[in-house]
C-alpha atoms as a PDB file:
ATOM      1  CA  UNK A   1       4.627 -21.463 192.705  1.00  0.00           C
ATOM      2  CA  UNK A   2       2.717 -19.461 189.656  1.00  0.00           C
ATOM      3  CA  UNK A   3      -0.366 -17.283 190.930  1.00  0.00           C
ATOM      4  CA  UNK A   4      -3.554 -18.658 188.770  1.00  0.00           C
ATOM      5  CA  UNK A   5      -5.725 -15.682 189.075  1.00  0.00           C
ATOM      6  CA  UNK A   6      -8.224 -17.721 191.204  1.00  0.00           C
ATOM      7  CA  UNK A   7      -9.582 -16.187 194.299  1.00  0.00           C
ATOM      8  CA  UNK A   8      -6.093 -14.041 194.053  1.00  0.00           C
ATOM      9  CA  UNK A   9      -5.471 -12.023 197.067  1.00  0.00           C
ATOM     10  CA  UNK A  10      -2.278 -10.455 195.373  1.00  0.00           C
ATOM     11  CA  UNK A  11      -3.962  -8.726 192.313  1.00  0.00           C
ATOM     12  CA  UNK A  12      -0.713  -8.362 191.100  1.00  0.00           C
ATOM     13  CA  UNK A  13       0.857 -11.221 190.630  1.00  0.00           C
ATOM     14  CA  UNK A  14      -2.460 -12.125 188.590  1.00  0.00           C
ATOM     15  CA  UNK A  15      -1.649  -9.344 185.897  1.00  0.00           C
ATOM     16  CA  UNK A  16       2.015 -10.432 185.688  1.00  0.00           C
ATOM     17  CA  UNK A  17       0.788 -13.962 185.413  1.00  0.00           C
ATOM     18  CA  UNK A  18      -1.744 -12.566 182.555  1.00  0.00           C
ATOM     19  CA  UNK A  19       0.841 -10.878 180.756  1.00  0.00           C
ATOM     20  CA  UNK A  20       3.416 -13.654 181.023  1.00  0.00           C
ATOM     21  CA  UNK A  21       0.706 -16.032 179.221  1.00  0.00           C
ATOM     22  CA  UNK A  22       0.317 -12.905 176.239  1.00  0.00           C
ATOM     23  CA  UNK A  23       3.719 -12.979 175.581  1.00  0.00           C
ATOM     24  CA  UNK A  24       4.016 -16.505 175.619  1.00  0.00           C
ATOM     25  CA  UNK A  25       1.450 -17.736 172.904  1.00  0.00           C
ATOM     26  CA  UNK A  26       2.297 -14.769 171.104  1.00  0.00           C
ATOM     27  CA  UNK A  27       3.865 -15.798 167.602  1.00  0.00           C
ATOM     28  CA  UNK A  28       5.437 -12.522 166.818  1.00  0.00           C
ATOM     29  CA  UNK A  29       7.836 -12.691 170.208  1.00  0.00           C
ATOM     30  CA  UNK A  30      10.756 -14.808 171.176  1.00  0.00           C
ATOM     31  CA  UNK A  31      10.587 -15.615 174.830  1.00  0.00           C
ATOM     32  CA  UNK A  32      13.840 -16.390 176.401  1.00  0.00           C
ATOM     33  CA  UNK A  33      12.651 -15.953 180.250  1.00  0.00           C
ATOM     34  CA  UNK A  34       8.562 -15.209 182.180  1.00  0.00           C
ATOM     35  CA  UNK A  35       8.829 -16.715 185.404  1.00  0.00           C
ATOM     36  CA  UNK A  36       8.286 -16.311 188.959  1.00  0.00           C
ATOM     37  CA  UNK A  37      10.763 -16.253 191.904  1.00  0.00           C
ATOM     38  CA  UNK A  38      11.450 -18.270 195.227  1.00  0.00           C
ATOM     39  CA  UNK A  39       8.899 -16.773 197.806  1.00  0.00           C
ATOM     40  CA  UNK A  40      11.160 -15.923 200.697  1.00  0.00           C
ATOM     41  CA  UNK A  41      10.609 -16.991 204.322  1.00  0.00           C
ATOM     42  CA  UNK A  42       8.635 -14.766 206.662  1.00  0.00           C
ATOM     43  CA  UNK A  43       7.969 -11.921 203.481  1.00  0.00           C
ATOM     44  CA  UNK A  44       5.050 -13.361 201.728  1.00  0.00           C
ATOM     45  CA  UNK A  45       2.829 -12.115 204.512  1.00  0.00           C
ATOM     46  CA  UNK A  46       1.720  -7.856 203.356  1.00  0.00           C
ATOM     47  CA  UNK A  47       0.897  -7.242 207.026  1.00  0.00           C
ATOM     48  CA  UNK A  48       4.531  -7.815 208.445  1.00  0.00           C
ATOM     49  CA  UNK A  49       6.669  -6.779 205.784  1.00  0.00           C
ATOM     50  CA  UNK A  50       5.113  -3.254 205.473  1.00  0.00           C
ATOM     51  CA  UNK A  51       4.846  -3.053 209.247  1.00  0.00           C
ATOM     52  CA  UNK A  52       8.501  -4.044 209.519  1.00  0.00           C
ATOM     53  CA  UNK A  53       9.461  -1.219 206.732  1.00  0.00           C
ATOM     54  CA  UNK A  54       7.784   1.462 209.204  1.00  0.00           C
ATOM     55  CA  UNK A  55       9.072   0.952 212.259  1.00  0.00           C
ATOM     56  CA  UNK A  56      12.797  -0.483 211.052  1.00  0.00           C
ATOM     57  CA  UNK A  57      13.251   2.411 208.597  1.00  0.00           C
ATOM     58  CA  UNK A  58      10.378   5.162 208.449  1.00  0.00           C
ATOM     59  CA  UNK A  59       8.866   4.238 205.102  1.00  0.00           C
ATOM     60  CA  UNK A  60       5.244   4.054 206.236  1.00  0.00           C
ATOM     61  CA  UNK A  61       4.047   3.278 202.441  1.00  0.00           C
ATOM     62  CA  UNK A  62       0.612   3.858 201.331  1.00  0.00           C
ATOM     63  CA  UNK A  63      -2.011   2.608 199.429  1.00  0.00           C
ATOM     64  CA  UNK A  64      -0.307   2.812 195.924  1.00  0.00           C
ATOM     65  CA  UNK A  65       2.501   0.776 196.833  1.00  0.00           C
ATOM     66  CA  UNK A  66       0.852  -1.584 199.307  1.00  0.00           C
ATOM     67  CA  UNK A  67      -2.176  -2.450 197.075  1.00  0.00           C
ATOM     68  CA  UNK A  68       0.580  -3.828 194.557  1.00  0.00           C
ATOM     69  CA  UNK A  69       2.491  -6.142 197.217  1.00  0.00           C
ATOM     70  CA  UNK A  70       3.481  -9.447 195.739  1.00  0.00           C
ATOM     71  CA  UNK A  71       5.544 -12.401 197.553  1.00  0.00           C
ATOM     72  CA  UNK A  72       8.139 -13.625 194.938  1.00  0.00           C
ATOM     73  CA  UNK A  73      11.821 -11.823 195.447  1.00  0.00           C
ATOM     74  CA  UNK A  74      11.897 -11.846 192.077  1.00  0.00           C
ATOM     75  CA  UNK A  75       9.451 -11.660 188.708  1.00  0.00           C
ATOM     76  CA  UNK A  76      11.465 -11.929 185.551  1.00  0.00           C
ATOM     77  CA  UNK A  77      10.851 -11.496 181.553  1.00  0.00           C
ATOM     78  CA  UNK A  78      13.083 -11.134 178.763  1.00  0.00           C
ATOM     79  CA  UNK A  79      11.801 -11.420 175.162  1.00  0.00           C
ATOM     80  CA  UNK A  80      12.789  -9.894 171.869  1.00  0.00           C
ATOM     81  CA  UNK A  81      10.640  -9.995 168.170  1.00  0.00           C
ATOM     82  CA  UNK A  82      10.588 -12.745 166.363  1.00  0.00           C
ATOM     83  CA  UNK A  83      11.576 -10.324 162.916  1.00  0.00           C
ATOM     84  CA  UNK A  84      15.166 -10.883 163.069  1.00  0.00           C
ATOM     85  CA  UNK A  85      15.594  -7.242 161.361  1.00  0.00           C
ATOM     86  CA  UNK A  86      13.460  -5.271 164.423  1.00  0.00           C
ATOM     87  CA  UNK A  87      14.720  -3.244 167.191  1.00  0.00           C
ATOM     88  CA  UNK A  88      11.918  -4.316 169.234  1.00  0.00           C
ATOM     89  CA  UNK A  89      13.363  -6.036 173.123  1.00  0.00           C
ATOM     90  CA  UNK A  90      11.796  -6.224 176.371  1.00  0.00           C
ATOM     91  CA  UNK A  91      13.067  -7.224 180.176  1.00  0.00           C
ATOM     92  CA  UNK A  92      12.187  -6.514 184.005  1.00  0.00           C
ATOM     93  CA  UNK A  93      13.387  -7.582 187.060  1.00  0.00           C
ATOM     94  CA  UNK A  94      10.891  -6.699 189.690  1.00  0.00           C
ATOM     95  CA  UNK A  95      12.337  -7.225 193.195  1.00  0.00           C
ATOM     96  CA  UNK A  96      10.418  -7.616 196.432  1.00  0.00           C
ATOM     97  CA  UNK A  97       9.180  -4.462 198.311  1.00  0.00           C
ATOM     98  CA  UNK A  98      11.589  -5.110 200.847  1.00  0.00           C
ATOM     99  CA  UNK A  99      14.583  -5.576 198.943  1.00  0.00           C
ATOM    100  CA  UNK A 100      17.508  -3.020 200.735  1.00  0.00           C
ATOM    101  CA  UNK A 101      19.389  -3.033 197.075  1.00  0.00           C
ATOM    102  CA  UNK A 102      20.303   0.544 196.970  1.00  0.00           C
ATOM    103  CA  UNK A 103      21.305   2.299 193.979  1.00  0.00           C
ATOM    104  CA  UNK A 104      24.594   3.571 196.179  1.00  0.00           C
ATOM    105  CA  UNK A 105      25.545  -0.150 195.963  1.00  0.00           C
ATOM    106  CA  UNK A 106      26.112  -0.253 192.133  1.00  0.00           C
ATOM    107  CA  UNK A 107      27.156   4.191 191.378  1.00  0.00           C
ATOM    108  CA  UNK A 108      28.565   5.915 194.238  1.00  0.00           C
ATOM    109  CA  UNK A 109      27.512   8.991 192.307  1.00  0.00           C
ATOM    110  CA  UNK A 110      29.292  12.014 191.044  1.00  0.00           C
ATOM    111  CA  UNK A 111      28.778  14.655 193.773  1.00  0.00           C
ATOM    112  CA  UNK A 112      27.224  15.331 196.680  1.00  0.00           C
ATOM    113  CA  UNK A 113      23.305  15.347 195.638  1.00  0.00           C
ATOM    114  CA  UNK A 114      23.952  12.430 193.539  1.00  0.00           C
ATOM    115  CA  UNK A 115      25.600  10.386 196.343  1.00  0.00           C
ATOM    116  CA  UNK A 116      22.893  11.261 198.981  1.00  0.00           C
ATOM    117  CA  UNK A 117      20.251  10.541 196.377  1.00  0.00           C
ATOM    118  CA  UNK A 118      21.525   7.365 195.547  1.00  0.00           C
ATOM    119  CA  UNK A 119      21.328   6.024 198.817  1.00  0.00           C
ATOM    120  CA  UNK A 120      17.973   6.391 198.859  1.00  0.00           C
ATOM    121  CA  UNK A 121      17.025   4.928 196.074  1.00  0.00           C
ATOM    122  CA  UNK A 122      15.720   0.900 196.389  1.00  0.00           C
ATOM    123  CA  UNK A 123      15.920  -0.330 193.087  1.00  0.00           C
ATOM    124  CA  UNK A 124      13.080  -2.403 191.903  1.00  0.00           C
ATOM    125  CA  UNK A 125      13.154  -2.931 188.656  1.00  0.00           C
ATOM    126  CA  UNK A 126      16.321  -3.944 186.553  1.00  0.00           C
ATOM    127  CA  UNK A 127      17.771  -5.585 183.172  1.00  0.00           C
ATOM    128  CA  UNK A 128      20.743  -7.923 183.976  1.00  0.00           C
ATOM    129  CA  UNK A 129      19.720 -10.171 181.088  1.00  0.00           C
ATOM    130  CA  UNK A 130      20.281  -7.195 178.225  1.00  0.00           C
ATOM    131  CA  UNK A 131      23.133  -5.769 180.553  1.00  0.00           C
ATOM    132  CA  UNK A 132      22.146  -2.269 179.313  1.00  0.00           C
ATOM    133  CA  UNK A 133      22.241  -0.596 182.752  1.00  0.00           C
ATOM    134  CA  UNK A 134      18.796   0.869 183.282  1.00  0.00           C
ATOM    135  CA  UNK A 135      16.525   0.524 186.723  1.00  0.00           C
ATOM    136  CA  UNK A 136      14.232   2.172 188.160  1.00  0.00           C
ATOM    137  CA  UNK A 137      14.081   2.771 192.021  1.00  0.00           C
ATOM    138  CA  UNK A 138      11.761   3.875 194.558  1.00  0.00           C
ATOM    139  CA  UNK A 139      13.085   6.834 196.540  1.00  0.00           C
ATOM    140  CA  UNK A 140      13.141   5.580 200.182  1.00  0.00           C
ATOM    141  CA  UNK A 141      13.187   8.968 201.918  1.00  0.00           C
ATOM    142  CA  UNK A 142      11.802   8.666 205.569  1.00  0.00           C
ATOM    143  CA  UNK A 143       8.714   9.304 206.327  1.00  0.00           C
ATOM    144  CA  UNK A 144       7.554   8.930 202.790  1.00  0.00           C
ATOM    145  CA  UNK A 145       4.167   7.281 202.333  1.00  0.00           C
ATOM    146  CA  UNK A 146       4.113   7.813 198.477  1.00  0.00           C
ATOM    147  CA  UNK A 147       7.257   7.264 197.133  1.00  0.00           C
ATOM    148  CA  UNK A 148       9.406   8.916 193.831  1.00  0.00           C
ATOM    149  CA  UNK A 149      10.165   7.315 191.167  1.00  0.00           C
ATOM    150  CA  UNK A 150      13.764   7.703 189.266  1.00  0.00           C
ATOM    151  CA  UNK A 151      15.170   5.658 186.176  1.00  0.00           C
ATOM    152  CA  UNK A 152      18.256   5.396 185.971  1.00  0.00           C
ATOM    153  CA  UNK A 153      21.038   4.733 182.563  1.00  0.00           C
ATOM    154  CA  UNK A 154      24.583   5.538 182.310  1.00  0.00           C
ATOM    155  CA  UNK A 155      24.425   7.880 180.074  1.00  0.00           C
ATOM    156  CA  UNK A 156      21.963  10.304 181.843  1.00  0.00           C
ATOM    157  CA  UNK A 157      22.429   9.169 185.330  1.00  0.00           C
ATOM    158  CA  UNK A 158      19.437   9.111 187.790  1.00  0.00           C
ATOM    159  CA  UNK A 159      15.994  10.934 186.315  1.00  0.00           C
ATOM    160  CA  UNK A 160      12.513  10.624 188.027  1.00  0.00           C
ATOM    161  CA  UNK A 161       9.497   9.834 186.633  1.00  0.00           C
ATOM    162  CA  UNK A 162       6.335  11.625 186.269  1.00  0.00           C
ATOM    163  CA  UNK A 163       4.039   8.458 187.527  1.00  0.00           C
ATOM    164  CA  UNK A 164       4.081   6.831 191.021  1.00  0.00           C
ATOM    165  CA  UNK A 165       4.852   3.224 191.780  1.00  0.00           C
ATOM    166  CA  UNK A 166       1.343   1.453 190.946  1.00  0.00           C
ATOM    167  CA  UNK A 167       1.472   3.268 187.525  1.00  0.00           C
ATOM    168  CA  UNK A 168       5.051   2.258 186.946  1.00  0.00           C
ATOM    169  CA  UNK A 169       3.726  -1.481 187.577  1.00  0.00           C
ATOM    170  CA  UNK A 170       0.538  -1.289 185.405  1.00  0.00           C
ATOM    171  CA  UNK A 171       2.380   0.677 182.640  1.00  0.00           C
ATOM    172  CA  UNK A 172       4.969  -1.871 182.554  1.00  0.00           C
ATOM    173  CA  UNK A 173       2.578  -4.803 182.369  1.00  0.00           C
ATOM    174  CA  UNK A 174       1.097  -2.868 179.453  1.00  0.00           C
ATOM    175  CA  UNK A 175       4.684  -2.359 177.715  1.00  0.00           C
ATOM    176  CA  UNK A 176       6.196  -5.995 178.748  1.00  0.00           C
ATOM    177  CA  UNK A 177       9.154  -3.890 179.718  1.00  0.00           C
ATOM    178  CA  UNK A 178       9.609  -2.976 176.153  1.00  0.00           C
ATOM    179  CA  UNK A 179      13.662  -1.689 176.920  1.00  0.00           C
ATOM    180  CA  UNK A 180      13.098   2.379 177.294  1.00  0.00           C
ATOM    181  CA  UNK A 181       9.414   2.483 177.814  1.00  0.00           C
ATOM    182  CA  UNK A 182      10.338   4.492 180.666  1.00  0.00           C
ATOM    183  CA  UNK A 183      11.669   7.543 178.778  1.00  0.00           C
ATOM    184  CA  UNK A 184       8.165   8.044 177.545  1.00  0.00           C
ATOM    185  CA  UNK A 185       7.332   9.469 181.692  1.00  0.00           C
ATOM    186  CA  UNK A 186      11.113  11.378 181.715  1.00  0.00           C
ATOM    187  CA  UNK A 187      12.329  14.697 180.102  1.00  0.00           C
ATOM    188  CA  UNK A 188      15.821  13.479 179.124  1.00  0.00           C
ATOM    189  CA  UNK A 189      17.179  10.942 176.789  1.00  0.00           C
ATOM    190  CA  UNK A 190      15.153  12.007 173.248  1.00  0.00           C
ATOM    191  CA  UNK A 191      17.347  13.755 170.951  1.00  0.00           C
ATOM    192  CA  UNK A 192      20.289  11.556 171.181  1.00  0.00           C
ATOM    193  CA  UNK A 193      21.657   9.923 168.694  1.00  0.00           C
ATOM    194  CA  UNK A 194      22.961   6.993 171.096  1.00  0.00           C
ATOM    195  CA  UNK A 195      19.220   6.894 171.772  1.00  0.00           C
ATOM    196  CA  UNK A 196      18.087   6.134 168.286  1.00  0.00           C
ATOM    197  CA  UNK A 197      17.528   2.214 168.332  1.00  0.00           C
ATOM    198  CA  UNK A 198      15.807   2.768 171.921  1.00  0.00           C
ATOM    199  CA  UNK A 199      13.387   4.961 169.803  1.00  0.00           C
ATOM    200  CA  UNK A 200      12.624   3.158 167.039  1.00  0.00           C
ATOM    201  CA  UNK A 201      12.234   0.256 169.096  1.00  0.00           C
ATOM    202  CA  UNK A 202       9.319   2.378 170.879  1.00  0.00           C
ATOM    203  CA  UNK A 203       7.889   3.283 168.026  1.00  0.00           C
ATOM    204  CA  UNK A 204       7.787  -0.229 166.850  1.00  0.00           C
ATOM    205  CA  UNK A 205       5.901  -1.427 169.885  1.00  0.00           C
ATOM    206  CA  UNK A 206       3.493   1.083 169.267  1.00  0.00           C
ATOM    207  CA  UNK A 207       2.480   0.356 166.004  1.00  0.00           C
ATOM    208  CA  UNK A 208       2.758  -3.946 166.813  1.00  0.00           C
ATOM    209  CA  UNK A 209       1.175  -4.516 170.333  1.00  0.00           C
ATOM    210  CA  UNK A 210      -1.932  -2.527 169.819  1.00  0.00           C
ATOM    211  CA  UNK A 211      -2.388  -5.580 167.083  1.00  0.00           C
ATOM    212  CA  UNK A 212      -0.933  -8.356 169.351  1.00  0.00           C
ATOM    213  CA  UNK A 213      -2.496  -7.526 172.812  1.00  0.00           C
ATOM    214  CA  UNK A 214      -5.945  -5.581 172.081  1.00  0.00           C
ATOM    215  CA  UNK A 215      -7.505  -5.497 175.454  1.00  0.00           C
ATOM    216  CA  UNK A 216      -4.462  -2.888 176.451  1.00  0.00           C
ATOM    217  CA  UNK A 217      -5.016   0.982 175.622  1.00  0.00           C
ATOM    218  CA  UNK A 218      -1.488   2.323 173.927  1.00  0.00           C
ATOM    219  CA  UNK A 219      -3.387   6.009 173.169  1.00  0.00           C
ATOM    220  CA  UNK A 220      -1.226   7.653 176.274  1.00  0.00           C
ATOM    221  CA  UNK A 221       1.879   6.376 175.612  1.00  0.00           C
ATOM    222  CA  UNK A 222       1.551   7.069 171.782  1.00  0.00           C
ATOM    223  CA  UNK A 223       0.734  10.398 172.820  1.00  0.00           C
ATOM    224  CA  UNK A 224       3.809  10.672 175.166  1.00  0.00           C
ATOM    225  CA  UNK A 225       5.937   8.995 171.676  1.00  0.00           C
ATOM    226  CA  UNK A 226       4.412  12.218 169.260  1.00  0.00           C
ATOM    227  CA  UNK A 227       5.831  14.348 171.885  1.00  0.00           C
ATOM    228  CA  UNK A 228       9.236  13.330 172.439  1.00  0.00           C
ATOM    229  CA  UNK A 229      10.244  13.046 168.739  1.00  0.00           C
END
C-alpha cells in the first residue's frame, strides 16, 4: 500500500510519498530503494497506539510527534548521485512510533550515563543499507510529552539535536536523508578529518538540490553549513 496524497489523513506519509516521486524522476540521482513498509496488525490505528504508549510505558506524546503518526513499520530510501566522481549519498529508515528498538540493544554504552541513556533511546531512524552506523532516536524518558532527539555515530557516540521530532521529519524530507544532514542541528563532528567526505557531501547537496527540488527552502541549513566549517 503507497499513500496517494488524496483525502490523506496521515499528512505524512503524503510528504514521504512526494519526496519519494522527486527523487525518483530526478535524472541527477541513482535510486537503489523509496518504498513503503508492511502496515502491521492492530498499529495503523493513531488512537490506540499512542494510547497504548501512555498507559504501557508513560510516554504520553504530544502534538509534535502525534501529528506525524504514519502506519508502515518501515519507510525506506537509499540513493546516491548519478556523477560517479561526487560524494553526494542519501538513506533513512524510519520505523514505526511504537517500535521498542532501543539503542541499549545495539551499544551497551561506555559508562554509567551512557548505559542509562541508551536505554532510553527508541531509535527511529537508521542506515543499514550504507552500514555507516548513524541513527537517530527519540529519548523515551517517562512522562515525556515532547521528546529529545540524539544522533548517534561511532565515532562520537550519542549527541542530541537542537530540533524536536516533527522538525527532524520535515528536515529530512527536505534533505532525502542526505548521509550527515544531521550534524548540521549537533555541535560535534566538524573539524574532523574522518569527517571530510561527510562534509563535502553536504556542501554538495547544498549547492545541487536547491536546482533539483525548488519548491524546498535550503537558506537554514546553508546557514547552519557557513557555520560549521
Amino acid at each position: 500500500m503507497n499513500p496517494d496524497g488524496k483525502n490523506q489523513p496521515f499528512p505524512f506519509e503524503a510528504l514521504c510519498a512526494k519526496a519519494f516521486e522527486e527523487i525518483q524522476i530526478s535524472s541527477a540521482l541513482t535510486v537503489w530503494e523509496a518504498k513503503f513498509g508492511e502496515v502491521p496488525e492492530y498499529l495503523d490505528d493513531p488512537e490506540y497506539v499512542f494510547g497504548s504508549l501512555a498507559e504501557d510505558y508513560n510516554l504520553p506524546f504530544g502534538p509534535e510527534v502525534r501529528r506525524n503518526f504514519f502506519r508502515f513499520e518501515k519507510i525506506a530510501a537509499y540513493w546516491q548521485s548519478a556523477d560517479q566522481g561526487s560524494e553526494l549519498v542519501g538513506e533513512f529508515q524510519l520505523n514505526h512510533v511504537y517500535s521498542r528498538r532501543l539503542m541499549s540493544h545495539t551499544w551497551e554504552g561506555t559508562d554509567d550515563w551512557e548505559r542509562a541513556l541508551y536505554k532510553e533511546l527508541r531509535i527511529f531512524d537508521n542506515t543499514p543499507q550504507t552500514g555507516s552506523g548513524r541513527m537517530a532516536g527519540l529519548r523515551a524518558t517517562p512522562g515525556t510529552t515532547d521528546p529529545e532527539i540524539w544522533f548517534f555515530d561511532m565515532r562520537q557516540g550519542a549527541m542530541e539535536m537542537e530540533l524536536d521530532y516533527g522538525t527532524y521529519l520535515d528536515t529530512l524530507m527536505v534533505t532525502k536523508g542526505t548521509i550527515g544532514w544531521q550534524y548540521l542541528f549537533c555541535d560535534a563532528g566538524f573539524g574532523d578529518e574522518g569527517f571530510t567526505p561527510v562534509a563535502e557531501g553536504l556542501k554538495e547537496m547544498l549547492e545541487v538540490f536547491p536546482r533539483l527540488f525548488p519548491d524546498h527552502d535550503y537558506a537554514d541549513l546553508k546557514a547552519r553549513l557557513r557555520e560549521r566549517l
